[in-house]
Protein backbone atom coordinates (compact mmCIF):
# COMPACT_ATOMS: atom_id res chain seq x y z
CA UNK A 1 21.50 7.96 -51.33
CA UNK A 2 23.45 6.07 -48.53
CA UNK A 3 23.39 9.04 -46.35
CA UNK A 4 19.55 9.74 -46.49
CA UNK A 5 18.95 5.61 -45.58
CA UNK A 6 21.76 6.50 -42.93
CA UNK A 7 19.44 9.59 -41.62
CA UNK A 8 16.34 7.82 -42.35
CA UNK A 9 17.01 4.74 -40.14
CA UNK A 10 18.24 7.04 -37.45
CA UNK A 11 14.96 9.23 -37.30
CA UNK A 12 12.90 5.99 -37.02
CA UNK A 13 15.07 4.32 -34.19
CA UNK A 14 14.79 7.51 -31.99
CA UNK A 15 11.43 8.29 -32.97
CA UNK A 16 10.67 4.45 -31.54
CA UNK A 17 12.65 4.81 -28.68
CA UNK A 18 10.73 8.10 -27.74
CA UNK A 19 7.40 6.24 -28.38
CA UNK A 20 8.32 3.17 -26.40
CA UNK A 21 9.68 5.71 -23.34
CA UNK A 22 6.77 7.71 -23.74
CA UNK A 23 4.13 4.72 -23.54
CA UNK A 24 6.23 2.92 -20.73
CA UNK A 25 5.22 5.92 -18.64
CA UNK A 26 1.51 5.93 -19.59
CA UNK A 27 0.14 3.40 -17.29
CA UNK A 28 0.06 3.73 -13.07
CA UNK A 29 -1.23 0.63 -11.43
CA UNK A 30 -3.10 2.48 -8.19
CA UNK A 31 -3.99 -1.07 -6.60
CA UNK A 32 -2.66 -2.62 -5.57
CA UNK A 33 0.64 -0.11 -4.69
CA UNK A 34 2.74 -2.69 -3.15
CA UNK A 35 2.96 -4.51 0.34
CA UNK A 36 -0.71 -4.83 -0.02
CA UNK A 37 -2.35 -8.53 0.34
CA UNK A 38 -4.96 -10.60 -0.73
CA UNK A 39 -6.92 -13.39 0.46
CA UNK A 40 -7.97 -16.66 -1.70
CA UNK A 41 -11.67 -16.76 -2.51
CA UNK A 42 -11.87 -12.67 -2.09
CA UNK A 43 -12.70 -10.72 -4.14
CA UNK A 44 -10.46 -7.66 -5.08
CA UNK A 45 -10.28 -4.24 -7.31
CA UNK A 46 -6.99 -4.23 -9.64
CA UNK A 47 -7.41 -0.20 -10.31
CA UNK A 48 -5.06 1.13 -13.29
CA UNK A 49 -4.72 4.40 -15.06
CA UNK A 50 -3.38 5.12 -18.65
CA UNK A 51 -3.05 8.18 -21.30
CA UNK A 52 -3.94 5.75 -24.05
CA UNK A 53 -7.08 4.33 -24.84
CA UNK A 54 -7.07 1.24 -25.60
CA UNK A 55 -7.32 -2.48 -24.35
CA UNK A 56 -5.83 -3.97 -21.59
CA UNK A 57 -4.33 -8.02 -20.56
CA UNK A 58 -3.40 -8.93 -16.79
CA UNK A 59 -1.41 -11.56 -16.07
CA UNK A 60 -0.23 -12.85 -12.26
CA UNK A 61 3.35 -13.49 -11.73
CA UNK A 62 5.18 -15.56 -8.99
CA UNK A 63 9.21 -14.41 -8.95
CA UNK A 64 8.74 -13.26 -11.99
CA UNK A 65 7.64 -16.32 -13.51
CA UNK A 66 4.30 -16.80 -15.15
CA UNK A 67 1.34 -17.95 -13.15
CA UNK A 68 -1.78 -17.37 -15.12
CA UNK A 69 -3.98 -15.22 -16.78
CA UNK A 70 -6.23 -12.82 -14.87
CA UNK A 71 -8.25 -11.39 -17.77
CA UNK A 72 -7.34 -10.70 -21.91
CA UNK A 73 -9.20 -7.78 -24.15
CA UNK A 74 -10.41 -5.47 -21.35
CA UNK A 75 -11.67 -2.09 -22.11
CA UNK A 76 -11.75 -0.76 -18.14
CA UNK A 77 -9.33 0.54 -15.84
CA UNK A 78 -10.48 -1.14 -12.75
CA UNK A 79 -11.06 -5.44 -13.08
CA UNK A 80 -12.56 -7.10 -10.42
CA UNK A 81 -10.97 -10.62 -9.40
CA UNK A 82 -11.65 -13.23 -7.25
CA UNK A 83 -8.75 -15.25 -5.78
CA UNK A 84 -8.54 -18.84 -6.85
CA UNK A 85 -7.97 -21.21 -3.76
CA UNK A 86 -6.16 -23.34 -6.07
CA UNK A 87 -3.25 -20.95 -5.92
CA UNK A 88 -0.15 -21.44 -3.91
CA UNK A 89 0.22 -18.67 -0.85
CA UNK A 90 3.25 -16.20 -1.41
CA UNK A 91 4.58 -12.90 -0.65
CA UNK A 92 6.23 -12.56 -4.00
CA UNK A 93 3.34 -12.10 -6.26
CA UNK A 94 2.99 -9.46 -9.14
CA UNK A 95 0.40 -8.08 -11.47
CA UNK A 96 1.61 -7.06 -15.09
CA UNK A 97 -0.69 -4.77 -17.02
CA UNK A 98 -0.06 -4.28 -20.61
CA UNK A 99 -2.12 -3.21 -23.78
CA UNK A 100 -2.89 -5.10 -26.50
CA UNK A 101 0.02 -3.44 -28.90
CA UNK A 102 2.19 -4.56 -25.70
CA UNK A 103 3.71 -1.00 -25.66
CA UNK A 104 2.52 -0.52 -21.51
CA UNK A 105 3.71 -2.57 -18.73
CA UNK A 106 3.82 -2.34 -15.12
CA UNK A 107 3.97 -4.52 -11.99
CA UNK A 108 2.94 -4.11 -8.72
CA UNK A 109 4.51 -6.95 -5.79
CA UNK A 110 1.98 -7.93 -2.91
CA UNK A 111 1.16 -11.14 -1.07
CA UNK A 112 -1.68 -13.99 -1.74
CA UNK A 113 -2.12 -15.76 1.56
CA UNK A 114 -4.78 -18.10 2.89
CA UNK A 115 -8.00 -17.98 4.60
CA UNK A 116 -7.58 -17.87 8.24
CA UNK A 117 -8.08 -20.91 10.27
CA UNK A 118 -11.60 -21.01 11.79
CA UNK A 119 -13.20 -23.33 14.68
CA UNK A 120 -15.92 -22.96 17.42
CA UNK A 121 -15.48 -22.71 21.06
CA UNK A 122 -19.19 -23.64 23.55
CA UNK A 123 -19.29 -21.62 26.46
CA UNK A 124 -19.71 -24.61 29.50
CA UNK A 125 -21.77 -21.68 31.65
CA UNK A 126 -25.00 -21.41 29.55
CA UNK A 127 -24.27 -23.60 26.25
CA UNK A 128 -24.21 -20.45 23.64
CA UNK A 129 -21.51 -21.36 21.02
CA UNK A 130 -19.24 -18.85 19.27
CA UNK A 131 -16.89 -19.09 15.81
CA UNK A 132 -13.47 -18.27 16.66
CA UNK A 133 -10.67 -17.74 13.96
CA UNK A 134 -7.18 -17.47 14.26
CA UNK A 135 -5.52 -13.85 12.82
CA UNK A 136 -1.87 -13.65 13.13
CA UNK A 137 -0.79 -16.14 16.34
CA UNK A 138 -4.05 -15.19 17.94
CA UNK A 139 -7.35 -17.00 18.52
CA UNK A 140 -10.42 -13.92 18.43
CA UNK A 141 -13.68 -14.84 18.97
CA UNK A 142 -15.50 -14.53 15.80
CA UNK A 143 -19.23 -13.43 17.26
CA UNK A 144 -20.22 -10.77 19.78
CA UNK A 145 -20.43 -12.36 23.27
CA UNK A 146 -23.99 -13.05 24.52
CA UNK A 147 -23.32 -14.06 28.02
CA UNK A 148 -25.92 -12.82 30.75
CA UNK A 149 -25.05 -10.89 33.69
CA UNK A 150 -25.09 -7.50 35.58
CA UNK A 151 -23.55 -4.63 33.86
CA UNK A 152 -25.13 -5.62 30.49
CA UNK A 153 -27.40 -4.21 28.06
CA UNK A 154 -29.93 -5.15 25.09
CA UNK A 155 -31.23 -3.61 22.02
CA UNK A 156 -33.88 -6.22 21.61
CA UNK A 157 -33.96 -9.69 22.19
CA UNK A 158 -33.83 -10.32 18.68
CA UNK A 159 -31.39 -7.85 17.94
CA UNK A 160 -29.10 -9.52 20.45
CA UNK A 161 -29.31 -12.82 19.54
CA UNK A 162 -27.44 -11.52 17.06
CA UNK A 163 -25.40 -8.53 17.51
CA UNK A 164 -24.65 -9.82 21.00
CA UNK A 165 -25.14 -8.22 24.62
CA UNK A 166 -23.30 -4.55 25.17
CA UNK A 167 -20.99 -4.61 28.54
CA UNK A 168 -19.81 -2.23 31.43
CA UNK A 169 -16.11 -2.46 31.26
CA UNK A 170 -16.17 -3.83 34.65
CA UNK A 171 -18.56 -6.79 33.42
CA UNK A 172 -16.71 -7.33 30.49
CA UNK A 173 -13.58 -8.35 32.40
CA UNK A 174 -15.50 -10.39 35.06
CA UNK A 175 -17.58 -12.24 32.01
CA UNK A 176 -14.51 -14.04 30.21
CA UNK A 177 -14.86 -17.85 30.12
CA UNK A 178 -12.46 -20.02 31.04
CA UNK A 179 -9.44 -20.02 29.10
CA UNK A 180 -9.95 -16.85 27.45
CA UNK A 181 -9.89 -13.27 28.41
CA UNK A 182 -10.55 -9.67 27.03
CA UNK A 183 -7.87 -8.26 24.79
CA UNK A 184 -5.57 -5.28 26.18
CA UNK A 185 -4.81 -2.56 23.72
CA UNK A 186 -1.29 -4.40 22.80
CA UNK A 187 -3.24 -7.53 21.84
CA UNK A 188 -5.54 -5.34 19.46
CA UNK A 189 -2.68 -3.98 17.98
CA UNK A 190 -1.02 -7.29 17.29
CA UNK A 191 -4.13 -8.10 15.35
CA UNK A 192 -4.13 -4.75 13.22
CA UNK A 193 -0.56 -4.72 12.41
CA UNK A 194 -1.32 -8.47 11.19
CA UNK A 195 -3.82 -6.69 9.03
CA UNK A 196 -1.55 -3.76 7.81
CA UNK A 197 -1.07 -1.27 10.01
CA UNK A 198 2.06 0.02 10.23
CA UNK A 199 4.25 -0.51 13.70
CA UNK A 200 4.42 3.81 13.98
CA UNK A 201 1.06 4.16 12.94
CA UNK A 202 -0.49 1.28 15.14
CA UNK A 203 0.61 3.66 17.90
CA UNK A 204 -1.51 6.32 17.32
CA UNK A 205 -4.82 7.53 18.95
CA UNK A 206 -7.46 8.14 16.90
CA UNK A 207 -8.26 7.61 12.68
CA UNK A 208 -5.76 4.70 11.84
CA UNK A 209 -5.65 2.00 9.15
CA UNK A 210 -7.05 2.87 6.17
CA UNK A 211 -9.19 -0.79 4.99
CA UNK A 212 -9.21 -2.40 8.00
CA UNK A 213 -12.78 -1.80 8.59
CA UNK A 214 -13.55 -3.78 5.63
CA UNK A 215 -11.49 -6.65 6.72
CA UNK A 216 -13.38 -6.68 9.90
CA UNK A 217 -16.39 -6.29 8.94
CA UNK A 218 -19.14 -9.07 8.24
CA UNK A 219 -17.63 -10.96 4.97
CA UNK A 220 -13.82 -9.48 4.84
CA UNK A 221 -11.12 -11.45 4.84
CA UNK A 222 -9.74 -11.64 8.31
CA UNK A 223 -13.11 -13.54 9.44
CA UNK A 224 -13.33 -11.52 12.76
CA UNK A 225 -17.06 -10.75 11.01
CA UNK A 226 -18.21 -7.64 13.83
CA UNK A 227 -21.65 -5.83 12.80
CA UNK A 228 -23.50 -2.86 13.40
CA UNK A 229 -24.12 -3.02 17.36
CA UNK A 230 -24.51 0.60 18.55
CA UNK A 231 -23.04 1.14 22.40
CA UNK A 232 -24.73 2.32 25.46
CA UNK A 233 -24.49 5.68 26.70
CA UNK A 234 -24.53 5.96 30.64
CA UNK A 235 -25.37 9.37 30.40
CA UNK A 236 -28.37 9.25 29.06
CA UNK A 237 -29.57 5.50 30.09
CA UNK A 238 -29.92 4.22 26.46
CA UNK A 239 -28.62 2.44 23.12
CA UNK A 240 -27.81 4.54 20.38
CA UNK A 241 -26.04 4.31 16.70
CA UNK A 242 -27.18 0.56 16.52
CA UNK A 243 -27.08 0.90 12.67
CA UNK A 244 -23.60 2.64 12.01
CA UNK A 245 -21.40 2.46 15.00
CA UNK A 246 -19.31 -0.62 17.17
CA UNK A 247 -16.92 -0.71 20.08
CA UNK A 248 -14.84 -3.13 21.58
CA UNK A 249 -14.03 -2.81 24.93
CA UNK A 250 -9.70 -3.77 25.33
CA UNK A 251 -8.40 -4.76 28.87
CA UNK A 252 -5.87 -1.54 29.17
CA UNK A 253 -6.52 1.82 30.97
CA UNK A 254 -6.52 5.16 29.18
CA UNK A 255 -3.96 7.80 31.10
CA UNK A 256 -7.59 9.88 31.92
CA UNK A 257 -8.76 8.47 34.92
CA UNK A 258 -12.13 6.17 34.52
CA UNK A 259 -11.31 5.54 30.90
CA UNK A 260 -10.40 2.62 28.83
CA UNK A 261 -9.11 2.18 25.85
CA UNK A 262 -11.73 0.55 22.95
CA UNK A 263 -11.55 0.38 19.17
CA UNK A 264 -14.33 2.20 17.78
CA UNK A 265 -15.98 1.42 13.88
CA UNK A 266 -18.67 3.62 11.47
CA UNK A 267 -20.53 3.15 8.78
CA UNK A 268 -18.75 5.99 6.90
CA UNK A 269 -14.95 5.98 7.61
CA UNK A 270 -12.94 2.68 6.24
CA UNK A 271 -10.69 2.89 9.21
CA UNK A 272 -10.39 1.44 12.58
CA UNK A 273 -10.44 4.47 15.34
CA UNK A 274 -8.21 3.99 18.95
CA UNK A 275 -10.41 6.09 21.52
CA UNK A 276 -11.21 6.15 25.33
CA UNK A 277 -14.23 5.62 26.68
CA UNK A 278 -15.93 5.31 30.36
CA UNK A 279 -16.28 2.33 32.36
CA UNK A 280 -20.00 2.79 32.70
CA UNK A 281 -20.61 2.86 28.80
CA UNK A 282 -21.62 -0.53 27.25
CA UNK A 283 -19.63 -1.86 24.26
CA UNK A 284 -19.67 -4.79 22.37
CA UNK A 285 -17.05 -7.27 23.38
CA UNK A 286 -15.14 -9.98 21.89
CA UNK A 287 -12.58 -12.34 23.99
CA UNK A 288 -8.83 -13.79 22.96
CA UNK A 289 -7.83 -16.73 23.98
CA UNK A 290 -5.41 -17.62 26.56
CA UNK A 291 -1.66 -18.24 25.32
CA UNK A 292 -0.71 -22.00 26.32
């Protein structure tokens, strides 16, 4: 009798063991995937798969110590959840998923940080006044530029007020108030490695930085806010793509003669592209300011 307790306890502990094994593998949090951050008052996708189905609690975690409760009894795989502002700003943040038997947990680090810091700057030449915000150690204008003068181009006059004014490279560099100036291409990639991108990927021409479009774009989190602006094309004396595609115009030379380096966005590719494009083309521009 002994012996068949003995054998019956064993079978259950091993037959637990390979349940609780099997169920600790059955849930893959997909994001965030680590190194990722989020900005108070956002809001953000906490995506999740599992083998099981069945209900779900997420809980935030700070050095894995409790912080709070994100959301109890869910059905989904995917939550959506705003940031509180009341939250402290850290880089050692995690998100535990488990179900409601508590068999599946898993945690996933990233950083919570705060909104950027934001003020205005009034152009002395013709009054127009432009949001800045600070991303990284850097001071970006937050608004297209709308300053008057040869080399530039308009959509509309409504459209520009505002979209802002597209620019010849050479009036882009000539245009810069005082105290700021238009960003080279190593200033641009300060900003997008600030964002995310990777130092070896920052380096490359072309697709790069999968999200950042979002955070640039009107409403993300960086608050550098660009829209829709379309460029011009000196080829064919006209504005195109005013609905789906921006450029910014950066400082630096391309190694093809003529060309300049810009950062190009679309409607259709969450990515921010590093291209080359001719000084006679018209791009939207936005100014840094001037170290002190």
């Amino acid at each position: 009798m002994n012996r068949i307790l003995t054998v019956l306890a064993l079978f259950i502990l091993f037959s637990s063991c390979d349940k609780a094994e099997e169920n600790s593998a059955s849930i893959e949090i997909s994001y965030p995937d680590g190194n990722e951050y989020f900005v108070k008052g956002f809001d953000y996708s906490i995506v999740w798969s599992c083998i099981v189905e069945t209900r779900f609690n997420i809980d935030l975690f700070n050095k894995n110590e409790f912080v709070m409760t994100i959301a109890s009894d869910i059905p989904h795989n995917k939550f959506k959840w705003k940031i509180p502002s009341t939250i402290k700003a850290s880089s050692d943040y995690s998100i535990r998923i488990t179900n409601t038997e508590n068999y599946i947990s898993e945690s996933s680090t990233f950083e919570i940080r705060d909104q950027n810091e934001t003020s205005e700057f009034v152009d002395k030449r013709d009054g127009k006044k432009y949001k800045t915000v600070k991303i990284g150690n850097q001071w970006w204008m937050a608004e297209n530029f709308q300053f008057e003068t040869n080399g530039t181009f308009c959509y509309s006059k409504e459209f520009c007020k505002e979209h802002g004014l597209l620019y010849t490279w050479n009036a882009a560099i000539s245009s810069a108030p005082e105290g700021w100036h238009l960003p080279s291409d190593e200033e641009w990639k300060q900003l997008e490695i600030e964002l995310g991108v990777t130092a070896s990927e920052v380096k490359l021409e072309g697709s790069r930085g999968v999200g950042l479009r979002t955070k640039l774009y009107i409403g993300g989190s960086s608050g550098f806010n660009f829209q829709w602006a379309g460029y011009y094309n000196a080829r064919v004396d006209g504005i195109g793509h005013t609905e789906y595609d921006t450029r910014f115009w950066t400082s630096s030379n391309h190694h093809k003669p003529e060309n300049i380096w810009v950062r190009y966005f679309n409607a259709f590719e969450d990515v921010i592209f590093r291209v080359n494009m001719q000084k006679d083309y018209g791009a939207s521009v936005r100014y840094v300011k001037d170290l002190n």
